[in-house]
C-alpha atoms as a PDB file:
ATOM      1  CA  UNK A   1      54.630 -91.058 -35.637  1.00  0.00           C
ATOM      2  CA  UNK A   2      51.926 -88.515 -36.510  1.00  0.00           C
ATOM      3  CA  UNK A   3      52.430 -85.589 -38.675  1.00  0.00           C
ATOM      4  CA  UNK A   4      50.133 -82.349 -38.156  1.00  0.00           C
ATOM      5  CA  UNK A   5      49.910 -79.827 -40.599  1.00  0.00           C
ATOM      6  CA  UNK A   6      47.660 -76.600 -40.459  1.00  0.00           C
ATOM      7  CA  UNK A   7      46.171 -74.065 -42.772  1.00  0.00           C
ATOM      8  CA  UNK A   8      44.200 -71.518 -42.756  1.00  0.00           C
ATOM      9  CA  UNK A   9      45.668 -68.825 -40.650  1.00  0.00           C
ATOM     10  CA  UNK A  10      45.270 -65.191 -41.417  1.00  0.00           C
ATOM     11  CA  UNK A  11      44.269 -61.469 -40.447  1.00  0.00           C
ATOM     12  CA  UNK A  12      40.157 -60.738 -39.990  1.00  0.00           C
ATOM     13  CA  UNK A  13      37.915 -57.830 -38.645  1.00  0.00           C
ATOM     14  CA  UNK A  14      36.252 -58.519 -35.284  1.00  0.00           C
ATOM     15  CA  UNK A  15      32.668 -59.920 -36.306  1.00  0.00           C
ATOM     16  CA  UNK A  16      34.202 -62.141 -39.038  1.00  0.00           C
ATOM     17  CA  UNK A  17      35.011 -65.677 -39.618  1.00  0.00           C
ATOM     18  CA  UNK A  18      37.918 -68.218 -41.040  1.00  0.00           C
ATOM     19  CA  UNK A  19      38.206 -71.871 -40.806  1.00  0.00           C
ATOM     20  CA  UNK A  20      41.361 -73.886 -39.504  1.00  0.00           C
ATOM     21  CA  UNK A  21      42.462 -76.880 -41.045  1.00  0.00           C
ATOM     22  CA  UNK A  22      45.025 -79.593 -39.780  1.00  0.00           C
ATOM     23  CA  UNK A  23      45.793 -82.814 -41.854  1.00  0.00           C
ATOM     24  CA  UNK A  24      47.290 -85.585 -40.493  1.00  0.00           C
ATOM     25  CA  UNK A  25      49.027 -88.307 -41.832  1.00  0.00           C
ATOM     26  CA  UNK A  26      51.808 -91.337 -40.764  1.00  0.00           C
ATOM     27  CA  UNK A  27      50.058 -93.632 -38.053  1.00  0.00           C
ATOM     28  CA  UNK A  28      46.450 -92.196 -38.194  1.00  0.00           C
ATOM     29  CA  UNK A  29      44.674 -94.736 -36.836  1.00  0.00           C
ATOM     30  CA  UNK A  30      46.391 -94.395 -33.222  1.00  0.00           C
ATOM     31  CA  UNK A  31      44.724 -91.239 -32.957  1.00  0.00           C
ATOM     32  CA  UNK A  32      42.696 -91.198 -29.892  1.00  0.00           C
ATOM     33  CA  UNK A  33      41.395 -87.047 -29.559  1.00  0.00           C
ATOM     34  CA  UNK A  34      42.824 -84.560 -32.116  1.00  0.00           C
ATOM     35  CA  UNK A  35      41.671 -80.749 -31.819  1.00  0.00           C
ATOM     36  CA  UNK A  36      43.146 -77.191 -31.301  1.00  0.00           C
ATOM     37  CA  UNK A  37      44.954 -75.675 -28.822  1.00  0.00           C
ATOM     38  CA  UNK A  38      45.942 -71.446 -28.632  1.00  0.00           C
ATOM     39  CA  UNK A  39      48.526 -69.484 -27.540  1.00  0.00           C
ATOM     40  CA  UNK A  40      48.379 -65.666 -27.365  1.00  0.00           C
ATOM     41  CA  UNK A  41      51.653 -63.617 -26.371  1.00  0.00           C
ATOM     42  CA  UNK A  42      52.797 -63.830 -22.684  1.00  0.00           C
ATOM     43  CA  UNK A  43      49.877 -66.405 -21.736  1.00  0.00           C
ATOM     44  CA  UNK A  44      49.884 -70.646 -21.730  1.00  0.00           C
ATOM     45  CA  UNK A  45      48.651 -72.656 -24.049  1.00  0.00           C
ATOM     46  CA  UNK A  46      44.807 -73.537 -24.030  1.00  0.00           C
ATOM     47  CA  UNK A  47      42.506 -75.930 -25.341  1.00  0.00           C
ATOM     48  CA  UNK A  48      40.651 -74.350 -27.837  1.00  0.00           C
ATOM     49  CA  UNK A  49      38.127 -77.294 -29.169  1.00  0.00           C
ATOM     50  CA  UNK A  50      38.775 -80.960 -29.364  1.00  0.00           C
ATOM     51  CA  UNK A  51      37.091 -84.059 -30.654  1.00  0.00           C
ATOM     52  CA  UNK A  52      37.304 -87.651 -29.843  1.00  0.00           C
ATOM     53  CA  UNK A  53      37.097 -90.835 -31.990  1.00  0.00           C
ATOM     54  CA  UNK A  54      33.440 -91.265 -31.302  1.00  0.00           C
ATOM     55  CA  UNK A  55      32.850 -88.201 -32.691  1.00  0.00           C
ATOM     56  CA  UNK A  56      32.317 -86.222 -29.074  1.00  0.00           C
ATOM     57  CA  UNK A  57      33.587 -82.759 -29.209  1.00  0.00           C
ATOM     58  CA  UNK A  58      34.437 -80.666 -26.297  1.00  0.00           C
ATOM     59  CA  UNK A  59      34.725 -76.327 -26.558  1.00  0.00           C
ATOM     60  CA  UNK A  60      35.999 -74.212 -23.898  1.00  0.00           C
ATOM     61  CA  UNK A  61      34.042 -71.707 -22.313  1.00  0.00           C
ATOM     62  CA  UNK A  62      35.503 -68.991 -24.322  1.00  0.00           C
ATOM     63  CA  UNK A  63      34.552 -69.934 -27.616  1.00  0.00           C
ATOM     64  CA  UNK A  64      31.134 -72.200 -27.205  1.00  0.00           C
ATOM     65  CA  UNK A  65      28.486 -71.131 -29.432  1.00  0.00           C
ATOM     66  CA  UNK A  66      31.140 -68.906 -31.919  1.00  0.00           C
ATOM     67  CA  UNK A  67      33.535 -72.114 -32.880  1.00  0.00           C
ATOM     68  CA  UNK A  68      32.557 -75.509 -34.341  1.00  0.00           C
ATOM     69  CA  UNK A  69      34.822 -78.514 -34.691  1.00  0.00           C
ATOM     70  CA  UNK A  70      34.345 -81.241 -37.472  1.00  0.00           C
ATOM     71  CA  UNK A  71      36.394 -84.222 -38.920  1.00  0.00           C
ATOM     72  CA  UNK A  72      36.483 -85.511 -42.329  1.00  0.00           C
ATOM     73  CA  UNK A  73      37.968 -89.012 -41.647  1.00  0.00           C
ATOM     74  CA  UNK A  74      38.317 -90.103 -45.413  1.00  0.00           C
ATOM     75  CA  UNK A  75      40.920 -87.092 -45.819  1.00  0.00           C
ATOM     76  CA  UNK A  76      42.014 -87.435 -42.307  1.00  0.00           C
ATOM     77  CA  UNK A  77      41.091 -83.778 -41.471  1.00  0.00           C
ATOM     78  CA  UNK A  78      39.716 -81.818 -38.423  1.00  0.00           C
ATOM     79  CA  UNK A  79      38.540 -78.295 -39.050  1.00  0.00           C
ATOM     80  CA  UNK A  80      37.948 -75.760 -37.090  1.00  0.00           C
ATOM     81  CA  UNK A  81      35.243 -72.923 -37.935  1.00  0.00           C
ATOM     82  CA  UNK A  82      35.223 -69.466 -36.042  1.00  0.00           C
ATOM     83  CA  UNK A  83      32.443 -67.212 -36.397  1.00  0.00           C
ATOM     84  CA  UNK A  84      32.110 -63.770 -34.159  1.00  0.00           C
ATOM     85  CA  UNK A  85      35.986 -63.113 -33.855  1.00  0.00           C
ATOM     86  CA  UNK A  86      36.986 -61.358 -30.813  1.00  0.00           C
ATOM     87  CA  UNK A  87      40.297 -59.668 -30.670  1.00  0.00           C
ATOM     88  CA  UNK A  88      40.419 -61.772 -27.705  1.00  0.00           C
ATOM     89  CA  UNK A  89      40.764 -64.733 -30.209  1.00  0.00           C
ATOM     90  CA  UNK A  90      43.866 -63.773 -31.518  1.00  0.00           C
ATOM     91  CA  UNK A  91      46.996 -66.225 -31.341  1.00  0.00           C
ATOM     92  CA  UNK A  92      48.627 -69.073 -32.571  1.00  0.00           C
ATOM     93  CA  UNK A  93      46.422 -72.279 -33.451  1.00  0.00           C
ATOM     94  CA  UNK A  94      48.077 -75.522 -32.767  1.00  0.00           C
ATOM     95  CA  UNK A  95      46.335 -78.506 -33.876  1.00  0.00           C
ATOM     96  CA  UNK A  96      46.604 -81.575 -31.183  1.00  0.00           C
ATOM     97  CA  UNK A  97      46.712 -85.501 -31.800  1.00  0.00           C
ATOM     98  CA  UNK A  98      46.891 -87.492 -28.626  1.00  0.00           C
ATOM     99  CA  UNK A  99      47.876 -90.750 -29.777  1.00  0.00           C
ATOM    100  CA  UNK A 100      48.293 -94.483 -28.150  1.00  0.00           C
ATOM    101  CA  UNK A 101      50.758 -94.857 -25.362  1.00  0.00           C
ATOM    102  CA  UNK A 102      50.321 -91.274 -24.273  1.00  0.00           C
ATOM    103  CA  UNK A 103      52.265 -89.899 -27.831  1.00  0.00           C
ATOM    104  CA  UNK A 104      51.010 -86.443 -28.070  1.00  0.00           C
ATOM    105  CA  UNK A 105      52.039 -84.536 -31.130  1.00  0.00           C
ATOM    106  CA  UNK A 106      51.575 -80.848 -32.640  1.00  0.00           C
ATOM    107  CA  UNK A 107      51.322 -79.264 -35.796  1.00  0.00           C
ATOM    108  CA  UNK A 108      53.631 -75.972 -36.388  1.00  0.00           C
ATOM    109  CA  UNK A 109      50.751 -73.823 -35.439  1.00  0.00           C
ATOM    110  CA  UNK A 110      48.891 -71.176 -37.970  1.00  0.00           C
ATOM    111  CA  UNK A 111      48.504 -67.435 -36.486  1.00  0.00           C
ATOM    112  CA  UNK A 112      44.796 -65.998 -36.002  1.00  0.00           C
ATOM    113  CA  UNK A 113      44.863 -61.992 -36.078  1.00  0.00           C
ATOM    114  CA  UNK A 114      41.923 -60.534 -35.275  1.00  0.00           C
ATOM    115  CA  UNK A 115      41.431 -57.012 -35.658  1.00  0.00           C
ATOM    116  CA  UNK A 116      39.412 -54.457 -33.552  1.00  0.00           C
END
């Protein structure tokens, strides 16, 4: 079992920036790709950023060049750093483990409120 827990949620101006954080614990090392996923009202839930254990990350279209995703494996943390908010950006942040044997587990999600 993996735990996921996230901080760093909150309400920001179009233009501005906060940083996600998710902190895992339990069985860490059968993490195999942990990153964040979104959800805004009425739509599915979409990869936002991921990165792997060799330290590849992977962005999607919508947020290349604005959001950066980093690890810090000694406190067995992924961040997530958004710059140039969109009101477009606004939802709820799920951070992702994918685990051995296809386990797949989320955190409790953080909401991201970005203001026009």
């Amino acid at each position: 079992q993996v735990q996921l827990v996230e901080f760093g949620g909150g309400l920001v101006q179009a233009g501005g920036s906060l940083r996600l954080s998710c902190t895992a614990s339990g069985n860490t090392f059968s993490i195999g790709t942990i990153g964040w996923y979104r959800q805004a009202p009425g739509k599915q839930r979409d990869m936002v950023a991921t990165i792997n254990g060799g330290g590849r990350a992977d962005y999607s279209d919508s947020v290349k060049g604005r959001f950066t995703i980093s690890e810090d494996i000694a406190k067995n943390t992924v961040y997530l750093q958004m710059n140039s908010l969109k009101p477009e950006d606004t939802a709820i942040y799920y951070c992702n483990a994918k685990a051995d044997w296809g386990n797949e587990y989320w955190g409790q999600g953080t909401q991201v409120t970005v203001s026009s």
